[in-house]
C-alpha atoms as a PDB file:
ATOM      1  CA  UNK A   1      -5.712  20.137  -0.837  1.00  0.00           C
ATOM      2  CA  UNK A   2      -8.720  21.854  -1.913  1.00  0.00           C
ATOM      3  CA  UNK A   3      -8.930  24.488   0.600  1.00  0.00           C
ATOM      4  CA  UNK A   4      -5.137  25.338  -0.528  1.00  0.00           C
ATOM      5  CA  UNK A   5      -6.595  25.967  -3.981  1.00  0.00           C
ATOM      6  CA  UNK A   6      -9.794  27.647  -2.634  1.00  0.00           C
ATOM      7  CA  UNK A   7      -7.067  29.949  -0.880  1.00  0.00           C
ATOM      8  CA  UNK A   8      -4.763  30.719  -4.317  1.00  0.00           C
ATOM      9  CA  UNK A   9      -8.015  31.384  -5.712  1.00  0.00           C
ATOM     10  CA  UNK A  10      -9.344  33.825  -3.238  1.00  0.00           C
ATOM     11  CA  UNK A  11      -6.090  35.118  -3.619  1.00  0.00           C
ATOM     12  CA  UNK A  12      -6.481  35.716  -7.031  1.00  0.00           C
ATOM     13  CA  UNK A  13      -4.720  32.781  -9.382  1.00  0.00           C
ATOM     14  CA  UNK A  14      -7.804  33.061 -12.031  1.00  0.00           C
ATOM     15  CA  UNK A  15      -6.576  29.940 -13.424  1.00  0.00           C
ATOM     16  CA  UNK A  16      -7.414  27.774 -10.694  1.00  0.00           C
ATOM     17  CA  UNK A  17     -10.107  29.904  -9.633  1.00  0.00           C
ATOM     18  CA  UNK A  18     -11.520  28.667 -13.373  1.00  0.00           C
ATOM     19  CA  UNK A  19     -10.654  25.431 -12.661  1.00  0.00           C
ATOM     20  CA  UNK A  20     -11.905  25.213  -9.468  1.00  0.00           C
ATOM     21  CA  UNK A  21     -15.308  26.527 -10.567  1.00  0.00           C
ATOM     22  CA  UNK A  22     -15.516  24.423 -13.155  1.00  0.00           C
ATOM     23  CA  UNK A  23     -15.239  21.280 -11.370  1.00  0.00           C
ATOM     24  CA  UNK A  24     -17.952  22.820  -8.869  1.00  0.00           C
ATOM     25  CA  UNK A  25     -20.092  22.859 -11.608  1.00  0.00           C
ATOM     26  CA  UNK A  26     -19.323  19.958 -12.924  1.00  0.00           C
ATOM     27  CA  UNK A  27     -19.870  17.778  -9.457  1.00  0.00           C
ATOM     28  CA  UNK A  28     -23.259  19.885  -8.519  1.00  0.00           C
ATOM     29  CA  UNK A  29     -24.483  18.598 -12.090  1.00  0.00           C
ATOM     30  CA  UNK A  30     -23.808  15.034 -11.649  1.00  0.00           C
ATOM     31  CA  UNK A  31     -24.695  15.001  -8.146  1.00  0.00           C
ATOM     32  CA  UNK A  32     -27.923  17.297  -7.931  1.00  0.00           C
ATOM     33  CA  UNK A  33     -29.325  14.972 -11.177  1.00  0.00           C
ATOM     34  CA  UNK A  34     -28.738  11.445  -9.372  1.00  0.00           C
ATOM     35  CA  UNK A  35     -30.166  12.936  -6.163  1.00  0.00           C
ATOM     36  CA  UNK A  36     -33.161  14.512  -8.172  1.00  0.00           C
ATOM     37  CA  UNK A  37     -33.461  10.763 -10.318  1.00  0.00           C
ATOM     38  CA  UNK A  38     -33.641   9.438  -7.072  1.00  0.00           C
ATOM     39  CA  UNK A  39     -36.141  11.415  -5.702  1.00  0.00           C
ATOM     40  CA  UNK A  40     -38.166  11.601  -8.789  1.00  0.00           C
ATOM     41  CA  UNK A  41     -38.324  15.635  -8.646  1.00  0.00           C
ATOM     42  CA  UNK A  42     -37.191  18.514 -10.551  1.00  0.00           C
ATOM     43  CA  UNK A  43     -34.785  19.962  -8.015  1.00  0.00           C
ATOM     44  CA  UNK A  44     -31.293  18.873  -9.187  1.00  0.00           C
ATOM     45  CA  UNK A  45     -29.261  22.195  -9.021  1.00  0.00           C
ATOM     46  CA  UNK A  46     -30.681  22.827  -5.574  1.00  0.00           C
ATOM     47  CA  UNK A  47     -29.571  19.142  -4.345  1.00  0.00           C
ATOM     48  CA  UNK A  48     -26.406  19.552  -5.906  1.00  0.00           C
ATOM     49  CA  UNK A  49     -25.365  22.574  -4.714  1.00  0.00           C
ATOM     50  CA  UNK A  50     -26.969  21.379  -0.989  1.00  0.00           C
ATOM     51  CA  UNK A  51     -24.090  18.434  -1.199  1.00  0.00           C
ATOM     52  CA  UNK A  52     -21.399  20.319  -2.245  1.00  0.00           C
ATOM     53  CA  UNK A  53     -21.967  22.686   0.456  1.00  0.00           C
ATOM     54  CA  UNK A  54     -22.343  20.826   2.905  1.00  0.00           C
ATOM     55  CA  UNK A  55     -18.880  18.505   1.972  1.00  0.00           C
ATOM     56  CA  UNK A  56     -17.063  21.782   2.320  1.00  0.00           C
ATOM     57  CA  UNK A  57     -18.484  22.721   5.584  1.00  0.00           C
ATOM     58  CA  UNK A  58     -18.133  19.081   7.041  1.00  0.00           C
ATOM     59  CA  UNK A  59     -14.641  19.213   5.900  1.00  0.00           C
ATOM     60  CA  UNK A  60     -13.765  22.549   7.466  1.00  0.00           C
ATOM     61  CA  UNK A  61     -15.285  21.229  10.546  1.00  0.00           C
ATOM     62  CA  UNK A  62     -13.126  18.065  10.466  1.00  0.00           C
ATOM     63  CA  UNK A  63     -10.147  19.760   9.924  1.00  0.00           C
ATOM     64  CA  UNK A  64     -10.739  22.072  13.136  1.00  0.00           C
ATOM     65  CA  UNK A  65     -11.494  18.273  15.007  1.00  0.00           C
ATOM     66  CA  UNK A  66     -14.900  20.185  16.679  1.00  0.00           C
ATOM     67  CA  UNK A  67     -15.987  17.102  19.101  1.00  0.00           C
ATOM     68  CA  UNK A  68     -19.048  18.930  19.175  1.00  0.00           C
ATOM     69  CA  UNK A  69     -20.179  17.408  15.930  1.00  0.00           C
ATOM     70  CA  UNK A  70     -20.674  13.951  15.480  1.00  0.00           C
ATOM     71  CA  UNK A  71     -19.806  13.718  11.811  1.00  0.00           C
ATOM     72  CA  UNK A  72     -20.561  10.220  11.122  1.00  0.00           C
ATOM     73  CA  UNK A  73     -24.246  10.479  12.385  1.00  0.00           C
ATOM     74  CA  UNK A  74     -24.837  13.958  10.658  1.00  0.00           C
ATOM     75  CA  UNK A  75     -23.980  11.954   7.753  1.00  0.00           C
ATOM     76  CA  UNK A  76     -25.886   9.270   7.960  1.00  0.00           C
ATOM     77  CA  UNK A  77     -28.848  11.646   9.083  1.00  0.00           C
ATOM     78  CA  UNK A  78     -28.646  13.400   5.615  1.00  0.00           C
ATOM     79  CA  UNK A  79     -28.298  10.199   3.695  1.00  0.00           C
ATOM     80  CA  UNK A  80     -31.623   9.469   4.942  1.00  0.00           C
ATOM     81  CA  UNK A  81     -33.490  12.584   4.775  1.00  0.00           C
ATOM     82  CA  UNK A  82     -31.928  13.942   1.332  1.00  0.00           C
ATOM     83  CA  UNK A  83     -31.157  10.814  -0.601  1.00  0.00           C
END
């Protein structure tokens, strides 16, 4: 669903282009500041922006079912290393 809105945005629907940048926003500041809480540093727009590109990018890959990714253990490698 979101890459369908991505695409009307790209397209140029401004209103869910709005939208859609505002929930960005929204989910890198909540994100990037329990990430940075966790980690007890001062990097919370970096971490949440790192997440919420990565979530696209490991759903684009996914959706194109590349075997050469193991998703699950990418995951769990990040997990680890990030959070």
């Amino acid at each position: 669903m979101r890459l369908h809105l991505t695409m009307d945005a790209v397209a140029g629907n401004e209103r869910i282009r709005e939208k859609l940048l505002h929930r960005y926003n929204m989910f890198r500041m909540l994100i990037g500041e329990k990430i940075s809480e966790r980690k007890g540093d001062e990097e919370a727009e970096y971490y949440g922006w790192l997440v919420l590109t990565l979530i696209d990018g490991l759903m684009i890959q996914s959706l194109l079912n590349n075997e050469e990714m193991d998703l699950t253990r990418f995951i769990e490698n990040f997990i680890k290393n990030i959070v």
